[in-house]
C-alpha atoms as a PDB file:
ATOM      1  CA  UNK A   1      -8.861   1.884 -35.884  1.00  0.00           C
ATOM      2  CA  UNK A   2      -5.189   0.616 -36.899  1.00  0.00           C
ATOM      3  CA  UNK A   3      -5.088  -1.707 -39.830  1.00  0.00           C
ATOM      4  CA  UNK A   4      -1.854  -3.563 -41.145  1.00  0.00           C
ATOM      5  CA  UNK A   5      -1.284  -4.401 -44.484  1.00  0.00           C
ATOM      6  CA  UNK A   6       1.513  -6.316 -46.770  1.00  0.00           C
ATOM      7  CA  UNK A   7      -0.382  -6.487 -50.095  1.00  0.00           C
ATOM      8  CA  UNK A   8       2.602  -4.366 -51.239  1.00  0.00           C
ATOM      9  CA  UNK A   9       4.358  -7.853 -50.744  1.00  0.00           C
ATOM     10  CA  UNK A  10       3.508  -9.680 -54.102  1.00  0.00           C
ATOM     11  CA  UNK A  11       4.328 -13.386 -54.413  1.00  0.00           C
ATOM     12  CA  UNK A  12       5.003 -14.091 -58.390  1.00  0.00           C
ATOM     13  CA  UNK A  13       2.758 -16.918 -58.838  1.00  0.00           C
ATOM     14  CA  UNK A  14       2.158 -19.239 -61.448  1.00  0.00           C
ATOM     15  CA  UNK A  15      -0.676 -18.495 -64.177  1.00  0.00           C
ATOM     16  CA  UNK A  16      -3.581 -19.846 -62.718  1.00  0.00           C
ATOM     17  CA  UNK A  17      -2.669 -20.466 -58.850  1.00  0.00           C
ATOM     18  CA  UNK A  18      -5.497 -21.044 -56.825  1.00  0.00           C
ATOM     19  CA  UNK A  19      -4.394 -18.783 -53.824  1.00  0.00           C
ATOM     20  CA  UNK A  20      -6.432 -14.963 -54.325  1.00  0.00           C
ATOM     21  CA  UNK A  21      -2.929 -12.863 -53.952  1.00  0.00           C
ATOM     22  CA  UNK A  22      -5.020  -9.906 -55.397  1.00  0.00           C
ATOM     23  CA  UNK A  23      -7.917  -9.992 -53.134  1.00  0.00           C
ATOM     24  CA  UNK A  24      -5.297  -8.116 -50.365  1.00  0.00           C
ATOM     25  CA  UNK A  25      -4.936  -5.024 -52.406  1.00  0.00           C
ATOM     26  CA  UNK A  26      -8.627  -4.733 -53.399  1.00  0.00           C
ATOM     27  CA  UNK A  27      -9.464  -4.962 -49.414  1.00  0.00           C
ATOM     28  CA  UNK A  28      -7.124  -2.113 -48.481  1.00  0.00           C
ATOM     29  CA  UNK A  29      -8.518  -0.112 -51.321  1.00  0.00           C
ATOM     30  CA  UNK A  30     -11.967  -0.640 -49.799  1.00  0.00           C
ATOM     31  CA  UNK A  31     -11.180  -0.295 -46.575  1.00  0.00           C
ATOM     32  CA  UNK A  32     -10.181   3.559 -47.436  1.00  0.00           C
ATOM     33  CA  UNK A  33     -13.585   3.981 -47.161  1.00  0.00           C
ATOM     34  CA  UNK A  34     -14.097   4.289 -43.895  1.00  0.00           C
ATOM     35  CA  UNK A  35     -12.440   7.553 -42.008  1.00  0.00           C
ATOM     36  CA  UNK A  36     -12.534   5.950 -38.678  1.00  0.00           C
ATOM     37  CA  UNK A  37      -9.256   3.794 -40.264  1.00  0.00           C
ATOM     38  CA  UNK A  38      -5.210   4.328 -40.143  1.00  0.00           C
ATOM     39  CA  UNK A  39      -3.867   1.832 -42.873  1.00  0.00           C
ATOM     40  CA  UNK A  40      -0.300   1.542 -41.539  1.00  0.00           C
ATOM     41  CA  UNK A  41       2.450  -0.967 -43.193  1.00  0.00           C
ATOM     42  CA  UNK A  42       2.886  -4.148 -41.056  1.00  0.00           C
ATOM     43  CA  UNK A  43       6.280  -4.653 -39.589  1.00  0.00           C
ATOM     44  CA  UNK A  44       8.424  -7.595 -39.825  1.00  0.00           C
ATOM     45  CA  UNK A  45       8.207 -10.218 -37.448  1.00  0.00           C
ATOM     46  CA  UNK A  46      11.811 -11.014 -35.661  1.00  0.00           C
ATOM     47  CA  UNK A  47      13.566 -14.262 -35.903  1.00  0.00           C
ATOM     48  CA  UNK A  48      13.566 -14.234 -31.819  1.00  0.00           C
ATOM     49  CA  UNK A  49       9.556 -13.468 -32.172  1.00  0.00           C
ATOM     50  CA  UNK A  50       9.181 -16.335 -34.976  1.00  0.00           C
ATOM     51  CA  UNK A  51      11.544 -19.145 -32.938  1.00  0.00           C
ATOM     52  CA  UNK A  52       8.917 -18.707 -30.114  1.00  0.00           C
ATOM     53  CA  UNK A  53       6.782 -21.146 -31.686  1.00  0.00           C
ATOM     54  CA  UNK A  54       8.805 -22.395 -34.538  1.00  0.00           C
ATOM     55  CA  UNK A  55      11.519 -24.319 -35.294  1.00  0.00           C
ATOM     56  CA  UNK A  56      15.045 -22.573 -35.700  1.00  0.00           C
ATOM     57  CA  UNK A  57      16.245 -25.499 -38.365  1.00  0.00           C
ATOM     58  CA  UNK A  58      12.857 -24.801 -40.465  1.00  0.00           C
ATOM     59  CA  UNK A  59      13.172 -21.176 -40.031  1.00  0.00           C
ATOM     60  CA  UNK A  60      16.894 -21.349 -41.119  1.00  0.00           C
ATOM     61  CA  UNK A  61      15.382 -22.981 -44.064  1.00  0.00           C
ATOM     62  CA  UNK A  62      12.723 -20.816 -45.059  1.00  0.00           C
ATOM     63  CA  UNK A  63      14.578 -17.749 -44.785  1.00  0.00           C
ATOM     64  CA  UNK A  64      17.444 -19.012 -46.868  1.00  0.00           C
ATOM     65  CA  UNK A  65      15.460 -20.787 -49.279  1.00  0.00           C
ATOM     66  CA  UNK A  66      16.854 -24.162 -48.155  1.00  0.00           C
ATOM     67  CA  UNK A  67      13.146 -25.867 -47.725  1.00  0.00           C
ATOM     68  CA  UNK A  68      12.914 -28.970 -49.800  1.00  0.00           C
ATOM     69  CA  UNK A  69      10.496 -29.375 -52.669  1.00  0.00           C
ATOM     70  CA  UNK A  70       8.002 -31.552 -50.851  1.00  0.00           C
ATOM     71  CA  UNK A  71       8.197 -28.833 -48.169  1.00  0.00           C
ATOM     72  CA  UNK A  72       7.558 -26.318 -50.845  1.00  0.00           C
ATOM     73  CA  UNK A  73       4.327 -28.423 -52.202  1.00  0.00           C
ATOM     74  CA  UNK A  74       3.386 -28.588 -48.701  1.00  0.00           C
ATOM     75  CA  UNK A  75       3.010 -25.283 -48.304  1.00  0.00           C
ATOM     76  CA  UNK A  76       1.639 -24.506 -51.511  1.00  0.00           C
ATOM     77  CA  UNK A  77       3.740 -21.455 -52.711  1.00  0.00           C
ATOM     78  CA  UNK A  78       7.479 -21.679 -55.030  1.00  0.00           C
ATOM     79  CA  UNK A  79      10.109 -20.237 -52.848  1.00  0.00           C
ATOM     80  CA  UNK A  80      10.864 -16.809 -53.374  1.00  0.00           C
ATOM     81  CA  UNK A  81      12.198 -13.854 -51.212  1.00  0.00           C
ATOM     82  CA  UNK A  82       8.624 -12.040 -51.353  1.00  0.00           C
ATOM     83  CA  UNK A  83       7.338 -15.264 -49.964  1.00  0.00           C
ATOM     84  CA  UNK A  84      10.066 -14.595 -46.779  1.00  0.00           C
ATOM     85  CA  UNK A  85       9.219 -10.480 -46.304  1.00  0.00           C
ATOM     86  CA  UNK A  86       5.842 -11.064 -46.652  1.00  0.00           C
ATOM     87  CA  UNK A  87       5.367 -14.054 -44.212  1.00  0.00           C
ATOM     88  CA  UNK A  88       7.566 -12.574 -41.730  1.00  0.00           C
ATOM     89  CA  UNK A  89       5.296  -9.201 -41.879  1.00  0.00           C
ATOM     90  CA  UNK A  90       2.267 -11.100 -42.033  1.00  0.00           C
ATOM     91  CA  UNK A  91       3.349 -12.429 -38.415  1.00  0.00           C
ATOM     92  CA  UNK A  92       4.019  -8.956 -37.778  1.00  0.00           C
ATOM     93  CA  UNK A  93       0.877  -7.852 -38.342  1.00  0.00           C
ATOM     94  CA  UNK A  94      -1.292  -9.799 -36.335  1.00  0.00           C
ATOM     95  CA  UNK A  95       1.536  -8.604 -33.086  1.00  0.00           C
ATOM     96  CA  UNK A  96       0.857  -5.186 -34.032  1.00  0.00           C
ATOM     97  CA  UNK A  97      -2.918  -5.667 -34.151  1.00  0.00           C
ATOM     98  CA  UNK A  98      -2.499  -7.572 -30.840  1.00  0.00           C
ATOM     99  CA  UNK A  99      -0.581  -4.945 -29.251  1.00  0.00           C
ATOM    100  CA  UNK A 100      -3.101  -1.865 -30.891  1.00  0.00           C
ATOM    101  CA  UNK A 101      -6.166  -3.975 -29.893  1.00  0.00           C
ATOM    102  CA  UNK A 102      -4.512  -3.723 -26.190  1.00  0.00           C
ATOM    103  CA  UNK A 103      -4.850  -0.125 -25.817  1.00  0.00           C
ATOM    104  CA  UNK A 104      -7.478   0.286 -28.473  1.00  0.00           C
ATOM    105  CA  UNK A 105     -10.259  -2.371 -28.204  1.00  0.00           C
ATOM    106  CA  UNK A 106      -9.752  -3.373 -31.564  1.00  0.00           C
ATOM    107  CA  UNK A 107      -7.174  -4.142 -34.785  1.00  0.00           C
ATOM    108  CA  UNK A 108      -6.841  -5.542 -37.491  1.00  0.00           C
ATOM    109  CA  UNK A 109      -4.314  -7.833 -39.712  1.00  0.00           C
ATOM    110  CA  UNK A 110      -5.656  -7.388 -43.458  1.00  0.00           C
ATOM    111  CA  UNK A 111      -4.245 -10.362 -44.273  1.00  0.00           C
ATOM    112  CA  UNK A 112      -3.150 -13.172 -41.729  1.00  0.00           C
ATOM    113  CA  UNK A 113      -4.660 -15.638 -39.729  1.00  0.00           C
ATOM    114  CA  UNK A 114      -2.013 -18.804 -41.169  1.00  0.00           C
ATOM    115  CA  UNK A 115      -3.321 -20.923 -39.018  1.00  0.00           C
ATOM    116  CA  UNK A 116      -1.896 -24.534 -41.226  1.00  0.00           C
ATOM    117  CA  UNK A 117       1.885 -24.041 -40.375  1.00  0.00           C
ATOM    118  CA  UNK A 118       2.914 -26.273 -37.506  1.00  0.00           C
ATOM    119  CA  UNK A 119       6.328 -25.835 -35.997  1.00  0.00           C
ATOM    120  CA  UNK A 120       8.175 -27.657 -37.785  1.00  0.00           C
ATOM    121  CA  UNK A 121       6.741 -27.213 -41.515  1.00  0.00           C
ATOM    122  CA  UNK A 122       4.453 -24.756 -43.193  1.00  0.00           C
ATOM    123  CA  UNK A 123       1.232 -25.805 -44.842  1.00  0.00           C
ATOM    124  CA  UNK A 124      -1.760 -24.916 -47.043  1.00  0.00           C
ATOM    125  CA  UNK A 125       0.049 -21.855 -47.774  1.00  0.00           C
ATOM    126  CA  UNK A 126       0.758 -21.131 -44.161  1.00  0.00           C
ATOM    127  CA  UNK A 127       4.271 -20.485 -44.278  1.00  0.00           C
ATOM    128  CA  UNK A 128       4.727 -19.045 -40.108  1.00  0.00           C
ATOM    129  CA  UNK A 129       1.433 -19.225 -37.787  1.00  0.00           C
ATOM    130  CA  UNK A 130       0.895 -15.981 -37.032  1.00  0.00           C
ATOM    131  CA  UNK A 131      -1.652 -15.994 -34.566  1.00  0.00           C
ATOM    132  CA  UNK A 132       0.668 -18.555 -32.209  1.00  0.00           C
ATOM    133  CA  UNK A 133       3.674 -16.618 -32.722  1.00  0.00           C
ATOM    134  CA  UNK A 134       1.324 -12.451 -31.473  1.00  0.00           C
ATOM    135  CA  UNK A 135      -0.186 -15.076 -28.933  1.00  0.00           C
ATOM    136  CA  UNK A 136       3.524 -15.920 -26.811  1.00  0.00           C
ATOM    137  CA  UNK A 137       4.836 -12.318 -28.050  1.00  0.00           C
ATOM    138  CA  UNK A 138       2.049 -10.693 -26.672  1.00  0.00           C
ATOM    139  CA  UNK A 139       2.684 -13.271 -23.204  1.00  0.00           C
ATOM    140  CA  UNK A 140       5.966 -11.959 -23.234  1.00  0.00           C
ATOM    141  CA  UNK A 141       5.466  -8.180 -23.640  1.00  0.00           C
ATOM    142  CA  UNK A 142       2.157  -8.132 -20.873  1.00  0.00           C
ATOM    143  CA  UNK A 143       3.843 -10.500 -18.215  1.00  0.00           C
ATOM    144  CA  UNK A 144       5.194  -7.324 -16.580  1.00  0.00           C
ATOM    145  CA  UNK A 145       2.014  -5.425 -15.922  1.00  0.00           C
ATOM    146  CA  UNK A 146      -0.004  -8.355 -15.351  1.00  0.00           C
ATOM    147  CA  UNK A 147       2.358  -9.670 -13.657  1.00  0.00           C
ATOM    148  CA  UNK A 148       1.251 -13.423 -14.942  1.00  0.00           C
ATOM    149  CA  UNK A 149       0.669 -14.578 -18.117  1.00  0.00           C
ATOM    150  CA  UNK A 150      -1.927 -12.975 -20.300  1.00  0.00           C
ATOM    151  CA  UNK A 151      -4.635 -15.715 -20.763  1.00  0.00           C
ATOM    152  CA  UNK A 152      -5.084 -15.556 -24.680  1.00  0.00           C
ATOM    153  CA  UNK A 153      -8.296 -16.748 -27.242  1.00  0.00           C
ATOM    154  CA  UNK A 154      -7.489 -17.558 -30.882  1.00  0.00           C
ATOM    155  CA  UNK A 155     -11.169 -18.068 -31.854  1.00  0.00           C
ATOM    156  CA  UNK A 156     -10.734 -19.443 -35.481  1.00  0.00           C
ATOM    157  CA  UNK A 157     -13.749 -19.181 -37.820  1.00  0.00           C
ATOM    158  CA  UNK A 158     -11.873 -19.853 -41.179  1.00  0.00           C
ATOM    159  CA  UNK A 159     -13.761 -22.959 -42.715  1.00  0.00           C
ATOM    160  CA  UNK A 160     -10.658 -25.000 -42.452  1.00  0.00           C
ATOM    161  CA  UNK A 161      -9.456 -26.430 -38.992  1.00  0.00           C
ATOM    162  CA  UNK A 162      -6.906 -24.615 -37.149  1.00  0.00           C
ATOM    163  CA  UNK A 163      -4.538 -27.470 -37.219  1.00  0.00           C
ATOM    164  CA  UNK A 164      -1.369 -25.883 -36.978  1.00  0.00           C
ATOM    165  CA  UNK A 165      -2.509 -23.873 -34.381  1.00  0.00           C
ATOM    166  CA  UNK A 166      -3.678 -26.880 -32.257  1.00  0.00           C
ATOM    167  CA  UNK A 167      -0.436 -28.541 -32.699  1.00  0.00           C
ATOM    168  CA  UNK A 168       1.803 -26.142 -31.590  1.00  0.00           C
ATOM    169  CA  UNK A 169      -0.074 -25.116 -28.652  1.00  0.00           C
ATOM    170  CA  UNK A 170      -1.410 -28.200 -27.629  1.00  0.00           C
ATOM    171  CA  UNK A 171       0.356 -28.167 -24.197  1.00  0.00           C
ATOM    172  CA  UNK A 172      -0.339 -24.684 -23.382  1.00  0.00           C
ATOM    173  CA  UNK A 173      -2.524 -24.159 -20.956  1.00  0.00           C
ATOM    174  CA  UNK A 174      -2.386 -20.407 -20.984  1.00  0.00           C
ATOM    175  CA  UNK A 175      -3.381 -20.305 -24.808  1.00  0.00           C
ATOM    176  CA  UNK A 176      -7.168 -21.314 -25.527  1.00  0.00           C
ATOM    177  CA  UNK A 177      -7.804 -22.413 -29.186  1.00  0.00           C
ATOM    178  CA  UNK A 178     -10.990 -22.700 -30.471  1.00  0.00           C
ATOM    179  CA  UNK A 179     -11.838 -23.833 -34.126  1.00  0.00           C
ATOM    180  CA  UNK A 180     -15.237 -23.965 -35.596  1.00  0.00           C
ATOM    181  CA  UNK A 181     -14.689 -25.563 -39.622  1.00  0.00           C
ATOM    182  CA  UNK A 182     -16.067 -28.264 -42.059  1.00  0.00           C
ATOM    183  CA  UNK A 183     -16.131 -31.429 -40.515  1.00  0.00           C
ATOM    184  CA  UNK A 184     -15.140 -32.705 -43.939  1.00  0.00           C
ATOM    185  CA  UNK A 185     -12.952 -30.098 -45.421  1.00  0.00           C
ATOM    186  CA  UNK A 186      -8.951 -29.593 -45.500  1.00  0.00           C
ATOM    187  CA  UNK A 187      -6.674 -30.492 -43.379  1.00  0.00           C
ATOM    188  CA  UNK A 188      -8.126 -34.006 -43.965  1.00  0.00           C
ATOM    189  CA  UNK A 189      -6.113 -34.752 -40.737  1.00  0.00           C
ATOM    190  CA  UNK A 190      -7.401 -33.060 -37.692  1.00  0.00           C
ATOM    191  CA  UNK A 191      -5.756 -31.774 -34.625  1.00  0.00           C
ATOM    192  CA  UNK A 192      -7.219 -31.478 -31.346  1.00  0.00           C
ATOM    193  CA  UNK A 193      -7.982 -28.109 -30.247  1.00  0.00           C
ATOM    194  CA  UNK A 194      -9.081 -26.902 -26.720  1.00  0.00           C
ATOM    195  CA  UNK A 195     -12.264 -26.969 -28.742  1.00  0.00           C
ATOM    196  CA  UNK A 196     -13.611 -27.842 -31.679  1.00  0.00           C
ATOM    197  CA  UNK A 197     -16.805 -27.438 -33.924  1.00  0.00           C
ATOM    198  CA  UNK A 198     -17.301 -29.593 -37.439  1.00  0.00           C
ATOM    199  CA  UNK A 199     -19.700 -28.801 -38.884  1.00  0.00           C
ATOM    200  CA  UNK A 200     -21.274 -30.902 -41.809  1.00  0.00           C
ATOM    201  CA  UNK A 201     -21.559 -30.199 -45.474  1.00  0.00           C
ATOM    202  CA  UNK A 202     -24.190 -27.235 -46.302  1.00  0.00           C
ATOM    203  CA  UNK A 203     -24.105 -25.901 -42.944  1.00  0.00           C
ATOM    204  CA  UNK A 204     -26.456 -22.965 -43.009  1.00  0.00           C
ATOM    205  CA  UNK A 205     -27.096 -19.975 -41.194  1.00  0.00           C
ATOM    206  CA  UNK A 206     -29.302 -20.903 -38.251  1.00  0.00           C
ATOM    207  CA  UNK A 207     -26.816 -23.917 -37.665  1.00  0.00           C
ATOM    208  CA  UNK A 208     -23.828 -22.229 -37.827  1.00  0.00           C
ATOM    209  CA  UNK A 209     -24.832 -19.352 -35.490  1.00  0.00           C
ATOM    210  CA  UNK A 210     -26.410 -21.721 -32.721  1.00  0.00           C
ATOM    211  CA  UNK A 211     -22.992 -23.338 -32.705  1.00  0.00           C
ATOM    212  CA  UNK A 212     -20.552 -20.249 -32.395  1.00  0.00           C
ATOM    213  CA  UNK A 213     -22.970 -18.731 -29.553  1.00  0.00           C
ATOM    214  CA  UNK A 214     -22.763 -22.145 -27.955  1.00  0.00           C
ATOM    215  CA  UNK A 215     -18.698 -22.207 -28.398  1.00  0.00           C
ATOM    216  CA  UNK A 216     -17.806 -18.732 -27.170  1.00  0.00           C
ATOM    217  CA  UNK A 217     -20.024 -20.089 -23.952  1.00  0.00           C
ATOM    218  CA  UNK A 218     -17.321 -22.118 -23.823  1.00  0.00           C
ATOM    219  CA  UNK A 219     -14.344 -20.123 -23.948  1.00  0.00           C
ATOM    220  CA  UNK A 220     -15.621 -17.623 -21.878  1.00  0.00           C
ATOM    221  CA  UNK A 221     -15.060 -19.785 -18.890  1.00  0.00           C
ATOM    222  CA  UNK A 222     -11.374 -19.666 -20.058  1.00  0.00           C
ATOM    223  CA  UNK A 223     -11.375 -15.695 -18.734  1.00  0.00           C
ATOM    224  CA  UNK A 224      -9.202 -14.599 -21.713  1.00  0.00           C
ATOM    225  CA  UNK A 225      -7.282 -11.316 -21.539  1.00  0.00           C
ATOM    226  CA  UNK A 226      -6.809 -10.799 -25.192  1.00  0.00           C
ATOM    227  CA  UNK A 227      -8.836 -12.761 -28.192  1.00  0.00           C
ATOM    228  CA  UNK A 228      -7.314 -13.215 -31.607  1.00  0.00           C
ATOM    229  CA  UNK A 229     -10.192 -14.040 -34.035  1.00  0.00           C
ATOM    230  CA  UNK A 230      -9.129 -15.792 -37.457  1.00  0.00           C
ATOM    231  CA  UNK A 231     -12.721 -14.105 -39.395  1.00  0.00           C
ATOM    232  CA  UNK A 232     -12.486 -16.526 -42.579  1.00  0.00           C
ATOM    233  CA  UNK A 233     -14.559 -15.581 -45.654  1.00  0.00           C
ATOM    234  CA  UNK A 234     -14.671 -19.063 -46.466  1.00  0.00           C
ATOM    235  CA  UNK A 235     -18.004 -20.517 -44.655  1.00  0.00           C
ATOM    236  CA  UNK A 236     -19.578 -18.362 -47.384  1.00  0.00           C
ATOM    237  CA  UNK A 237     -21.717 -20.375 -50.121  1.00  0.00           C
ATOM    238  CA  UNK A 238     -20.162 -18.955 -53.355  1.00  0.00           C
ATOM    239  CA  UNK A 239     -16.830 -20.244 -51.680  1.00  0.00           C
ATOM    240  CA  UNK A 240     -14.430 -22.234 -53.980  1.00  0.00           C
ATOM    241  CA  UNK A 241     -12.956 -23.995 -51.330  1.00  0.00           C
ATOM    242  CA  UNK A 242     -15.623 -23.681 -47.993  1.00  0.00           C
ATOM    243  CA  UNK A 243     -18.427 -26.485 -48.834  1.00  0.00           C
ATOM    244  CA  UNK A 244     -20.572 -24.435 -46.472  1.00  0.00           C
ATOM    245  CA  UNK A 245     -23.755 -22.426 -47.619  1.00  0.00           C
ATOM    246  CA  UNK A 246     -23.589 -18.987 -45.362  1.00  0.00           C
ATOM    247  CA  UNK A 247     -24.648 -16.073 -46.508  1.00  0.00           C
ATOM    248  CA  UNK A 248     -23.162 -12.737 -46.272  1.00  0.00           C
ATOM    249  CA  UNK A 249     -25.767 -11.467 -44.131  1.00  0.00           C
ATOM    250  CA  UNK A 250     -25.015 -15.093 -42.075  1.00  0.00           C
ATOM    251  CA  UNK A 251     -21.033 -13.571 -41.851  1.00  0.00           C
ATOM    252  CA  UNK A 252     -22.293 -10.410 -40.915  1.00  0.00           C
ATOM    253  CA  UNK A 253     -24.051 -11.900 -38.174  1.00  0.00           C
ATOM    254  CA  UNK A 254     -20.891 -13.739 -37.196  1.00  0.00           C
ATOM    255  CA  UNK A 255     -18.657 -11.266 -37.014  1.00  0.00           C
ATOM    256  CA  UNK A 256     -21.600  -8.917 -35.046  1.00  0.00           C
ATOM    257  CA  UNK A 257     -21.708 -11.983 -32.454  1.00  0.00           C
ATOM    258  CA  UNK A 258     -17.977 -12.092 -31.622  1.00  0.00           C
ATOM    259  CA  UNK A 259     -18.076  -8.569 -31.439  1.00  0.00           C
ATOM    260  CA  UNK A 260     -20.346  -8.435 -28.878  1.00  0.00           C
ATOM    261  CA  UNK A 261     -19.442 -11.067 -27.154  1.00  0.00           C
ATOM    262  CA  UNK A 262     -16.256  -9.095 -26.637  1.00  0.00           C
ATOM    263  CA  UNK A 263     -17.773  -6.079 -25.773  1.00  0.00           C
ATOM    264  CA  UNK A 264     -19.825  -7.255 -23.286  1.00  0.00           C
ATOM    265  CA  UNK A 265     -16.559  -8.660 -21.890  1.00  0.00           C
ATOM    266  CA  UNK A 266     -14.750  -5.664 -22.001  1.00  0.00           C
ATOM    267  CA  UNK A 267     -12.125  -8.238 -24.830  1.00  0.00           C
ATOM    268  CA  UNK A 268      -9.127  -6.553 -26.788  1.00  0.00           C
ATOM    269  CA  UNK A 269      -9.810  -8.304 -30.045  1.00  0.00           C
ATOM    270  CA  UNK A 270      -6.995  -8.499 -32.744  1.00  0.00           C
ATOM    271  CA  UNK A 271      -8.627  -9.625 -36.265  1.00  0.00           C
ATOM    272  CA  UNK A 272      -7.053 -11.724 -39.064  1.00  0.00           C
ATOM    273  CA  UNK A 273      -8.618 -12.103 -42.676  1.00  0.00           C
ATOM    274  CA  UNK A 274      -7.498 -15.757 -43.390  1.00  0.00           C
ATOM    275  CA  UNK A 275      -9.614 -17.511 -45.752  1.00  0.00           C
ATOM    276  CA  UNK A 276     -11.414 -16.326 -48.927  1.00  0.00           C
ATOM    277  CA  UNK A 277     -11.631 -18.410 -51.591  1.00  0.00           C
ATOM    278  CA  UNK A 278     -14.928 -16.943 -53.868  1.00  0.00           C
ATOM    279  CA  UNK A 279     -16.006 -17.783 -57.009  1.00  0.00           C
ATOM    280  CA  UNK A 280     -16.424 -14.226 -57.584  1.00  0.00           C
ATOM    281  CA  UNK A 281     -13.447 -12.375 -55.577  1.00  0.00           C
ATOM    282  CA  UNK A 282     -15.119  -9.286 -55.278  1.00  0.00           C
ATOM    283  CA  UNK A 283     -17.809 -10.968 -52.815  1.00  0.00           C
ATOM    284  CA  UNK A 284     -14.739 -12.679 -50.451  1.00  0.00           C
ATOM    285  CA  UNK A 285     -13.585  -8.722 -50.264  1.00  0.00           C
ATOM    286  CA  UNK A 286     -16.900  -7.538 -49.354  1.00  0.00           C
ATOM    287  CA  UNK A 287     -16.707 -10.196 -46.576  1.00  0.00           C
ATOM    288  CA  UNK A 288     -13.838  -9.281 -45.674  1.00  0.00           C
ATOM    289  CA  UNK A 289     -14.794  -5.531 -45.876  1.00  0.00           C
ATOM    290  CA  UNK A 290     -18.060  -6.020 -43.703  1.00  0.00           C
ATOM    291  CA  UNK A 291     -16.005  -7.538 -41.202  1.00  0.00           C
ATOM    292  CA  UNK A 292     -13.783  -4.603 -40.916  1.00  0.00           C
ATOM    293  CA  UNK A 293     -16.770  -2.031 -40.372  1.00  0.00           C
ATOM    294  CA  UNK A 294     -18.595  -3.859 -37.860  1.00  0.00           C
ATOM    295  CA  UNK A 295     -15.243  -4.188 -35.989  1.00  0.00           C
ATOM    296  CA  UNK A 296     -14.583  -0.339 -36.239  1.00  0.00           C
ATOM    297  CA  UNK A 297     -17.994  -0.961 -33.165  1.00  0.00           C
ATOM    298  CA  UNK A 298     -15.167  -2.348 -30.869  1.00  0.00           C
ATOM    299  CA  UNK A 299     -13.216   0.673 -30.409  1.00  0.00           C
ATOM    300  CA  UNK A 300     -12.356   1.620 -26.593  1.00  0.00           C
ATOM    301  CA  UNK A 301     -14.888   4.695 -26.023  1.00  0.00           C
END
């Protein structure tokens, strides 16, 4: 199984920053564990890849470091030109793991899944939405031997609503999006997605799981060719950020679920870590860790 990483990609952060930089390099380190996995470097993203989805004035700006300061606060991060490489390979990643999972069953982006930036601005430090941008790149690459568009799933399970992701592919019918968050949680401004779940508050287990099973009803009607799922650590109850109470054996069900679901589908499946925002770190990277072995499953036999 193919795994890209940019943790080599360091933004210098203020003392004290809320954003986990260092949970990236502990995953790839744990990751190593398994033998089944090829850790391979991400590649940049393209400026003809990005501009599918994004703005060429904004990323003109973000490229140059010509983004204003209340573009900067929006987005959560100082500009720097680690914030550039690594954004732009972050997108990168999630194409690569899109066009591995292809041939492969299964891939993964070990970092990713920036689903806040909208196409116009970046947000919640979501600088370029990578999942939109491997979504139209990977339209553009299958058209040919599909002859038609490749029908595509982002099924986003971070605990914050994919808003940017909504937004920018809001009129695209060949795109389903799917968000399942806290009803209450950041953005405090929702989008509308092709579907969305809010859940309330202390969300548990049993809750949680009814809904997903019920939502992936949902999108299988869609008949997606290729699913890109955003597997958040943040519904977890020792979150910082998440506000709901899942427990790792509640993710691990998750995961198991949408890796089923695509298996019994016959799904490529391209994974993105977004959120993890725990108390303790090392749990978020165990999270993030368990998802990786139970998607190792997925693998074309």
């Amino acid at each position: 199984m193919s795994l890209f990483y940019t943790d080599q990609f360091v933004l210098p952060l203020p003392e004290g920053h809320r954003f986990p930089m260092e949970k990236y390099a502990l995953l790839r380190k744990s990751v190593e564990q398994f033998v089944q996995v090829q850790l391979l470097e991400a590649p940049l993203a393209s400026r003809d890849q990005i501009t599918l989805v994004h703005d060429e004035v904004y990323v003109e700006a973000v490229f140059n470091g010509l983004l204003t300061d209340a573009q900067m606060r929006e987005i959560g991060f100082p500009w720097t030109p680690q914030m550039v490489v690594r954004s732009a390979r972050s997108a990168g990643a999630t194409i690569a793991a899109c066009q591995t999972a292809w041939d492969q069953g299964v891939s993964a982006n070990l970092a990713g899944g920036t689903h806040h930036a909208y196409t116009d601005k970046g947000s919640g430090f979501c600088v370029f939405n990578d999942a939109a941008i491997a979504a139209k790149v990977m339209q553009q690459l299958k058209f040919p031997e599909l002859n038609r568009l490749p029908r595509i799933a982002i099924v986003d399970l971070d605990v914050h609503q994919g808003n940017g992701t909504a937004s920018i592919l809001k009129s695209d019918t060949s795109v389903f999006t799917f968000s399942m968050h806290g009803e209450k949680n950041f953005p405090f401004r929702k989008e509308s997605s092709d579907l969305d779940i809010a859940l309330a508050d202390g969300c548990t287990d049993t809750l949680y799981l009814d809904a997903l099973v019920g939502g992936l009803h949902q999108v299988k009607s869609f008949e997606p060719d290729l699913v890109i799922y955003l597997a958040g650590a943040d519904p977890y109850i020792g979150d910082r950020l998440g506000r709901l109470n899942l427990s790792m054996a509640g993710l691990a069900q998750r995961d198991q679920i949408v890796f089923d679901w695509c298996k019994e589908l016959t799904l490529p499946i391209a994974v993105a870590m977004a959120g993890g925002y725990g108390h303790d770190i090392t749990e978020t990277v165990a999270i993030h860790t368990k998802t990786i072995e139970l998607a190792i499953g997925n693998l074309w036999k």
